[in-house]
N, C-alpha and C. Protein backbone atom coordinates (compact mmCIF):
# COMPACT_ATOMS: atom_id res chain seq x y z
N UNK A 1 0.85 -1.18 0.00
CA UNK A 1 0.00 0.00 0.00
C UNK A 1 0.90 1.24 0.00
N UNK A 2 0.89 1.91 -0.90
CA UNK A 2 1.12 3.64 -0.98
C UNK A 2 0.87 4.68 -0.39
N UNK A 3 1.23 5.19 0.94
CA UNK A 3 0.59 6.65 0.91
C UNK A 3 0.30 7.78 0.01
N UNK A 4 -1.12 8.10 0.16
CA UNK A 4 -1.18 9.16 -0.65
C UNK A 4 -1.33 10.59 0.09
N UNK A 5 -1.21 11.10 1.19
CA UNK A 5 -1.27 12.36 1.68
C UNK A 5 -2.98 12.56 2.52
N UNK A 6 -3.43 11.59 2.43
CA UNK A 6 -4.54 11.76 2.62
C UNK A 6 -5.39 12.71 4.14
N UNK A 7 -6.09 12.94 4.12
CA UNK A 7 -6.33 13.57 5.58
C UNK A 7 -6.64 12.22 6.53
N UNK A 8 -7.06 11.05 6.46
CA UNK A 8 -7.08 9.84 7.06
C UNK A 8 -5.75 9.45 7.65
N UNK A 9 -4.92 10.09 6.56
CA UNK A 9 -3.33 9.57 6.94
C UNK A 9 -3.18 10.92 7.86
N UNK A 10 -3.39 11.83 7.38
CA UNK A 10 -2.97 12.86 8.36
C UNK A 10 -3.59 12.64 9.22
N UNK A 11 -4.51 12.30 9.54
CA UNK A 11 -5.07 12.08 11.34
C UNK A 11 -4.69 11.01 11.58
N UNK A 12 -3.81 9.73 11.16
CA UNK A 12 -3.50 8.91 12.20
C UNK A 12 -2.14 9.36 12.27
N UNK A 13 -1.09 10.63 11.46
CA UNK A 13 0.05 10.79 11.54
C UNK A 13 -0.06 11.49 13.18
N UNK A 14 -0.93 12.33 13.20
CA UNK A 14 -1.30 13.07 14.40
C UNK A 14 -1.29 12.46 16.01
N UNK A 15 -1.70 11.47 15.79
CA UNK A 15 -2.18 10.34 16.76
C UNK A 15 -1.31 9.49 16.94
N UNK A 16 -0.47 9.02 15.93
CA UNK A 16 0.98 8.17 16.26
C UNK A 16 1.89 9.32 16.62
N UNK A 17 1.94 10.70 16.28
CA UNK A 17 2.62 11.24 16.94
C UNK A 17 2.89 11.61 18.33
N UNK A 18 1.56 11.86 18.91
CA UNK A 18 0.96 11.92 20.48
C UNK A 18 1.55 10.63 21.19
N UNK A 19 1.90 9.65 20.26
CA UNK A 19 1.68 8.06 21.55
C UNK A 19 3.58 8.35 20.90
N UNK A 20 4.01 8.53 20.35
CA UNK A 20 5.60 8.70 20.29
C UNK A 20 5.76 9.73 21.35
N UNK A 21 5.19 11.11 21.10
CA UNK A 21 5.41 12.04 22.14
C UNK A 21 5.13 11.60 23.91
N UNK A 22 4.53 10.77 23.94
CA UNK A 22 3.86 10.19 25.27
C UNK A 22 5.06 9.11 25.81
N UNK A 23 5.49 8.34 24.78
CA UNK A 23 6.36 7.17 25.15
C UNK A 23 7.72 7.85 25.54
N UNK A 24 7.99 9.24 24.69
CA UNK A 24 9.58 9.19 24.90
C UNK A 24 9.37 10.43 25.24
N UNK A 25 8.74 11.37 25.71
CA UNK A 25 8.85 12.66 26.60
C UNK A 25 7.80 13.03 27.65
N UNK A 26 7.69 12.08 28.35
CA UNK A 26 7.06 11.83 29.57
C UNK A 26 7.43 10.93 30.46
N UNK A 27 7.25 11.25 31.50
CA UNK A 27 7.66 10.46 32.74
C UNK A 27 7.25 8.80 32.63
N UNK A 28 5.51 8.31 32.51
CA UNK A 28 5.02 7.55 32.43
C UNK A 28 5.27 6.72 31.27
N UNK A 29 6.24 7.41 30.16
CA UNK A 29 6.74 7.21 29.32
C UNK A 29 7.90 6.11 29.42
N UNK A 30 8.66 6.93 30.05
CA UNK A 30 9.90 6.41 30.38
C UNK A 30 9.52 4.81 31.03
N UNK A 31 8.74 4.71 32.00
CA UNK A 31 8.53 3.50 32.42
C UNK A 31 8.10 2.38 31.13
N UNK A 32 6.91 3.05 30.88
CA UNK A 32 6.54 2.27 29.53
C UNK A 32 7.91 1.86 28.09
N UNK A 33 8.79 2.51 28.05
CA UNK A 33 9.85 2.20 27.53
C UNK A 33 10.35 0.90 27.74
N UNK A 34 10.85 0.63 29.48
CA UNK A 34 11.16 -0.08 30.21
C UNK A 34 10.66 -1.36 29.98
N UNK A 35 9.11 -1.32 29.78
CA UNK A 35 8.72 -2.33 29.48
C UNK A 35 8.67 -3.07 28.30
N UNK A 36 9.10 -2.18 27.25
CA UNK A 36 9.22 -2.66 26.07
C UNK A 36 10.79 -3.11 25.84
N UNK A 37 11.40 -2.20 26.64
CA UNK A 37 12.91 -3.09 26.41
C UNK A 37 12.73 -4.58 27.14
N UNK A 38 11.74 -4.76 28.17
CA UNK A 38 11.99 -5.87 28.52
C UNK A 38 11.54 -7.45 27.56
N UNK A 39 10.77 -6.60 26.72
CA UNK A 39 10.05 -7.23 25.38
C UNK A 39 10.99 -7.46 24.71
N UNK A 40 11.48 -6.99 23.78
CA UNK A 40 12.23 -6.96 22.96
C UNK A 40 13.37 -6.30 23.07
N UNK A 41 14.48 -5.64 23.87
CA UNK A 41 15.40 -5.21 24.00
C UNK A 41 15.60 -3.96 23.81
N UNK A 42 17.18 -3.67 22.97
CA UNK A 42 17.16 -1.97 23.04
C UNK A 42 16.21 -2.27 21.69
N UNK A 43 16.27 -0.52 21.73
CA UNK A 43 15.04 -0.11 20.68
C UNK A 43 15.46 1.18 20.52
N UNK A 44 14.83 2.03 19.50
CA UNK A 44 15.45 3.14 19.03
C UNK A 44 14.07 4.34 19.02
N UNK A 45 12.83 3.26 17.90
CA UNK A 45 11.46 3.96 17.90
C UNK A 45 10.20 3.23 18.75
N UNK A 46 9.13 3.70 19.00
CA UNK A 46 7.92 2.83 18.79
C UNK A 46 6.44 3.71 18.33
N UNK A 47 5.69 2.92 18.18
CA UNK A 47 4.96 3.44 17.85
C UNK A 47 3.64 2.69 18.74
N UNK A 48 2.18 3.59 19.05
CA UNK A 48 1.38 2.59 19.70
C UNK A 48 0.44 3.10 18.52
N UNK A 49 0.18 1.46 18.22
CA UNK A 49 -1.00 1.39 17.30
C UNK A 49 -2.32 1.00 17.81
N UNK A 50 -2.61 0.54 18.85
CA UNK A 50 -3.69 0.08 19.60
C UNK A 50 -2.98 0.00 20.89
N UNK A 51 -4.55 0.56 21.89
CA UNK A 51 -4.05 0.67 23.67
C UNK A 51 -5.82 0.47 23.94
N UNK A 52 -5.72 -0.73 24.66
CA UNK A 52 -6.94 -1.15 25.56
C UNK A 52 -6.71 -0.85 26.83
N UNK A 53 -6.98 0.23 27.43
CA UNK A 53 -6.92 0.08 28.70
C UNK A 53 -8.08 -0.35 29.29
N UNK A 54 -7.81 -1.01 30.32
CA UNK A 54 -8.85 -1.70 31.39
C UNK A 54 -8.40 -1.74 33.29
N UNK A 55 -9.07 -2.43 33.61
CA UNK A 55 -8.97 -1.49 35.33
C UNK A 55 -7.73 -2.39 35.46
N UNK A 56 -6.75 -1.72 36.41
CA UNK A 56 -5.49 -2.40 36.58
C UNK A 56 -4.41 -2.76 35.65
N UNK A 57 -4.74 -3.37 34.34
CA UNK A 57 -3.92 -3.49 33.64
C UNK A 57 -4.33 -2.91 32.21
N UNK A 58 -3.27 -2.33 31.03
CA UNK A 58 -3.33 -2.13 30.11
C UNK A 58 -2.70 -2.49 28.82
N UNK A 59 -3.38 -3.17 27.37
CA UNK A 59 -3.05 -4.21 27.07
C UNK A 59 -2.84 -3.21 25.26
N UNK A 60 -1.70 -2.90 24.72
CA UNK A 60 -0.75 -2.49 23.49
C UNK A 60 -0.51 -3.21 22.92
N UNK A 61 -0.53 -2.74 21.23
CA UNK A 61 0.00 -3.21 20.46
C UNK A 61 0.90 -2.17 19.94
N UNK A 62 2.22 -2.17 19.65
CA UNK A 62 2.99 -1.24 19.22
C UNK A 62 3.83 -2.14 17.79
N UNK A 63 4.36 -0.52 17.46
CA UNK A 63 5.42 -1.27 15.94
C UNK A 63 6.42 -0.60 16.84
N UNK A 64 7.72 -1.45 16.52
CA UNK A 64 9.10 -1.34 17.54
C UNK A 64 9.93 -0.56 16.15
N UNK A 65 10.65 0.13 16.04
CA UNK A 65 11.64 0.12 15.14
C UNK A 65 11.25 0.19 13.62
N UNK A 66 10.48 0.15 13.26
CA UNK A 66 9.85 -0.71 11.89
C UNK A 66 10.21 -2.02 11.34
N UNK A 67 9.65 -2.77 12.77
CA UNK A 67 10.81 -4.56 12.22
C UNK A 67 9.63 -5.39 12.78
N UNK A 68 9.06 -5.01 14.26
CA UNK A 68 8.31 -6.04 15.23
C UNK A 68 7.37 -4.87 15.74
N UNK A 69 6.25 -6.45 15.56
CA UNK A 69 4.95 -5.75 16.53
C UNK A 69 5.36 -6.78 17.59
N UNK A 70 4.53 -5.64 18.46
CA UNK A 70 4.42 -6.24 19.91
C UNK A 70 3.40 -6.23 20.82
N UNK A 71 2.53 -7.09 21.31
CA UNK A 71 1.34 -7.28 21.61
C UNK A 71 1.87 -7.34 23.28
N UNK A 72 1.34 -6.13 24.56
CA UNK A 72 1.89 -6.45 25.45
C UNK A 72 0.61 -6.37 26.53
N UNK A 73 0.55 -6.80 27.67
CA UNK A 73 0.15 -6.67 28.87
C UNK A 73 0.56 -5.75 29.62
N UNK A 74 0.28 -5.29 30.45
CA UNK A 74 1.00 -4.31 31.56
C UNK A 74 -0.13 -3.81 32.84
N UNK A 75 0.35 -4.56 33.88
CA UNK A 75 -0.19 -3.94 35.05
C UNK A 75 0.15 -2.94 35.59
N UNK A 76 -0.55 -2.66 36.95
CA UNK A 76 0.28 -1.40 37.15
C UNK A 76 -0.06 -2.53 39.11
N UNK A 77 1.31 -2.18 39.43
CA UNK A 77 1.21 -1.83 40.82
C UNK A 77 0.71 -1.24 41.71
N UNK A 78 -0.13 -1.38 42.74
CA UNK A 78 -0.43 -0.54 43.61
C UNK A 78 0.84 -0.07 44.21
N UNK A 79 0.66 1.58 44.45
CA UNK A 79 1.64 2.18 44.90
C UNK A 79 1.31 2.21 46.97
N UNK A 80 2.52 2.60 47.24
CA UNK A 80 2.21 2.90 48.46
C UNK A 80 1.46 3.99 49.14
N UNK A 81 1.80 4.89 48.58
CA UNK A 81 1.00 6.46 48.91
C UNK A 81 -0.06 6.75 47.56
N UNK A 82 -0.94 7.23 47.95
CA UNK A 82 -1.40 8.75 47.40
C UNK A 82 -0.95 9.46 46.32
N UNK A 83 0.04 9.83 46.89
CA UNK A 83 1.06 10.46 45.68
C UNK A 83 1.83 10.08 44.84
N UNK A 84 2.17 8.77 45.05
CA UNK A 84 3.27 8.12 44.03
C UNK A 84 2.20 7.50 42.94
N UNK A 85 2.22 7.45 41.87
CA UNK A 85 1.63 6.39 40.57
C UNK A 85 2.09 5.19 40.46
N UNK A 86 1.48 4.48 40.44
CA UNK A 86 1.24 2.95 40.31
C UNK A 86 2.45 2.83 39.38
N UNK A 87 3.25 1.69 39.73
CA UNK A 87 4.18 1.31 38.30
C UNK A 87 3.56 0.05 37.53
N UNK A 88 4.27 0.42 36.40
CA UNK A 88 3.75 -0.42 35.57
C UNK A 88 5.03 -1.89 35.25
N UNK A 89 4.33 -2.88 35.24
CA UNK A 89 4.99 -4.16 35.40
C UNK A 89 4.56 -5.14 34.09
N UNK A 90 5.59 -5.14 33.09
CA UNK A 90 5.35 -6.08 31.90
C UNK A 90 4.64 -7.46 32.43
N UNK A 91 3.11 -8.05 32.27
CA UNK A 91 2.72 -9.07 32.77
C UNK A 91 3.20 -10.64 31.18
N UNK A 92 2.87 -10.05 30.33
CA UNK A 92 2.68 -10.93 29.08
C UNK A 92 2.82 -9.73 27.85
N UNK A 93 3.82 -11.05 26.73
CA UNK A 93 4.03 -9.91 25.58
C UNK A 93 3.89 -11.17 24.54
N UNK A 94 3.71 -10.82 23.17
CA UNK A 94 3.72 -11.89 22.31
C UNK A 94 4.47 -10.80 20.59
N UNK A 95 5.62 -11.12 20.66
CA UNK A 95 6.56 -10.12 19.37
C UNK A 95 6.46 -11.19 18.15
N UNK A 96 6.12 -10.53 17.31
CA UNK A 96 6.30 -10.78 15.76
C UNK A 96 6.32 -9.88 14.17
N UNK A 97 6.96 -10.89 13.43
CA UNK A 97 7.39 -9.24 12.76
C UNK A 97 6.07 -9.47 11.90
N UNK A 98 6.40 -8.17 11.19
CA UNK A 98 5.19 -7.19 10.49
C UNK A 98 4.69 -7.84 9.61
N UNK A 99 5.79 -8.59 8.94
CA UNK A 99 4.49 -9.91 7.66
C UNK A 99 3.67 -10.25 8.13
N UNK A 100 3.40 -11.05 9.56
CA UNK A 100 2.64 -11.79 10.28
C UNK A 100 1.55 -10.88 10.58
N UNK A 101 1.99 -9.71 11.01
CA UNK A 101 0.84 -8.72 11.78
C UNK A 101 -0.06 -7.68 10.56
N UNK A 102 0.38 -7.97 9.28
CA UNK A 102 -0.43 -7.13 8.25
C UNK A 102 -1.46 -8.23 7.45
N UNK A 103 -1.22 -9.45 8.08
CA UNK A 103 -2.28 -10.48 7.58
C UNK A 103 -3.57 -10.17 7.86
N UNK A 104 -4.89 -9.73 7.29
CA UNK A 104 -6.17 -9.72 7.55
C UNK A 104 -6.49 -8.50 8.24
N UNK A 105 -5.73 -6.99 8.26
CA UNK A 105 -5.70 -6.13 9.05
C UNK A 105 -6.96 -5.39 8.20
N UNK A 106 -7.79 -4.69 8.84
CA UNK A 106 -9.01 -4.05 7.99
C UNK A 106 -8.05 -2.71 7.12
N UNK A 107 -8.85 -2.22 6.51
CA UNK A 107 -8.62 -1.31 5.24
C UNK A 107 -7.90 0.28 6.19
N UNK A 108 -8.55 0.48 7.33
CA UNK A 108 -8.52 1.84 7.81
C UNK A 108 -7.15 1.27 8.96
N UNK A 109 -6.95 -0.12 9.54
CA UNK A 109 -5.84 -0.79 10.37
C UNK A 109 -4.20 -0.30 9.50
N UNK A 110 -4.71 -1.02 8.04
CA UNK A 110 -3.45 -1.22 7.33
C UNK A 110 -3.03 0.65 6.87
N UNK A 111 -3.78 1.69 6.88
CA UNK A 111 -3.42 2.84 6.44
C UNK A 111 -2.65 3.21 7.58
N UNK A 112 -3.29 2.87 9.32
CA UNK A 112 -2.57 3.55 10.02
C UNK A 112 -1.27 2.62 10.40
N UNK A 113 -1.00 1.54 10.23
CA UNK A 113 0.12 0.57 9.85
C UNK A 113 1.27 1.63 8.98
N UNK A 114 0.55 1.90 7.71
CA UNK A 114 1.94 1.94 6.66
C UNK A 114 2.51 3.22 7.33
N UNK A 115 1.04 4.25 8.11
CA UNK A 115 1.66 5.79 8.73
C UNK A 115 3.11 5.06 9.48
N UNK A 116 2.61 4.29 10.23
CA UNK A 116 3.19 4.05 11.67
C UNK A 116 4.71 3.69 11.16
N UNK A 117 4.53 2.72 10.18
CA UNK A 117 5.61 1.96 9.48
C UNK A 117 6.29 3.83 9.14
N UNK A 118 6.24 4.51 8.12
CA UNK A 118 6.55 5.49 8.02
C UNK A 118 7.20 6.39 8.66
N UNK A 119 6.62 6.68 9.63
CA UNK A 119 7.50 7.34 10.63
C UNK A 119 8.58 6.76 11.23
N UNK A 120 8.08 4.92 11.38
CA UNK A 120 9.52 4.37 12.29
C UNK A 120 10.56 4.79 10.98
N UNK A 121 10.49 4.67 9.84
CA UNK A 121 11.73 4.72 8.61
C UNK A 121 12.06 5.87 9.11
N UNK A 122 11.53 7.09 9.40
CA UNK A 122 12.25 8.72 9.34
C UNK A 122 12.70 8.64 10.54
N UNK A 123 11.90 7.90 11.57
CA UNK A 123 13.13 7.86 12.65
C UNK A 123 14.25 7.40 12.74
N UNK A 124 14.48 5.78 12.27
CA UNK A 124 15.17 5.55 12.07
C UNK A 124 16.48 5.81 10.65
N UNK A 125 16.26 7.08 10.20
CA UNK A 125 16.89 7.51 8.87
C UNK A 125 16.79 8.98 8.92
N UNK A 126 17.15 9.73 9.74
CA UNK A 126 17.02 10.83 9.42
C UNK A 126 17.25 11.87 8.49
């Protein structure tokens, strides 16, 4: 599939940008990093293409690099205080690369795919 400039593409460029901006310039970020290195190791980009959150734990699919998706779990700890935020603790992950994960993806999945794919290339190629 080709990008064509589309405003569809431009609103999921928008939206993979927010979950890049979220992962790597934020605090809650930084943890969430953590957990993906524990997935798959070092890493350079990611991208979140899908986030289910649900009570206690929250369950991602991200593109790593432009190489591997990664389907993860993540709880969060009860914290001790009030004030501290719950950490988040990799429960279950399942990595595979992108041939596998563009099999049967719907029409509006695979556009925000090739965005996602896209940006990991300019990250990784500046």
């Amino acid at each position: 599939m080709r990008l064509k400039g589309t405003m569809t593409e431009q609103t999921y460029r928008n939206e993979l940008q927010r979950s890049y901006d979220s992962l790597f310039k934020t605090e809650s970020g930084k943890m969430m990093r953590i957990c993906i290195e524990q997935a798959v190791g070092h890493f350079i980009t990611a991208y979140i293409l899908h986030w289910i959150p649900e009570q206690g734990a929250d369950f991602f699919t991200l593109l790593v690099d432009g190489q591997t998706i990664v389907h993860m779990e993540i709880e969060y700890a009860p914290s001790s205080s009030r004030e501290e935020k719950a950490s988040p603790q990799l429960v279950d992950y399942t990595s595979y690369k992108i041939h596998d994960y563009t099999k049967g993806l719907s029409k509006t999945d695979q556009i925000k795919f090739e965005v996602a794919l896209d940006m990991c290339h300019r990250d990784m190629n500046p």
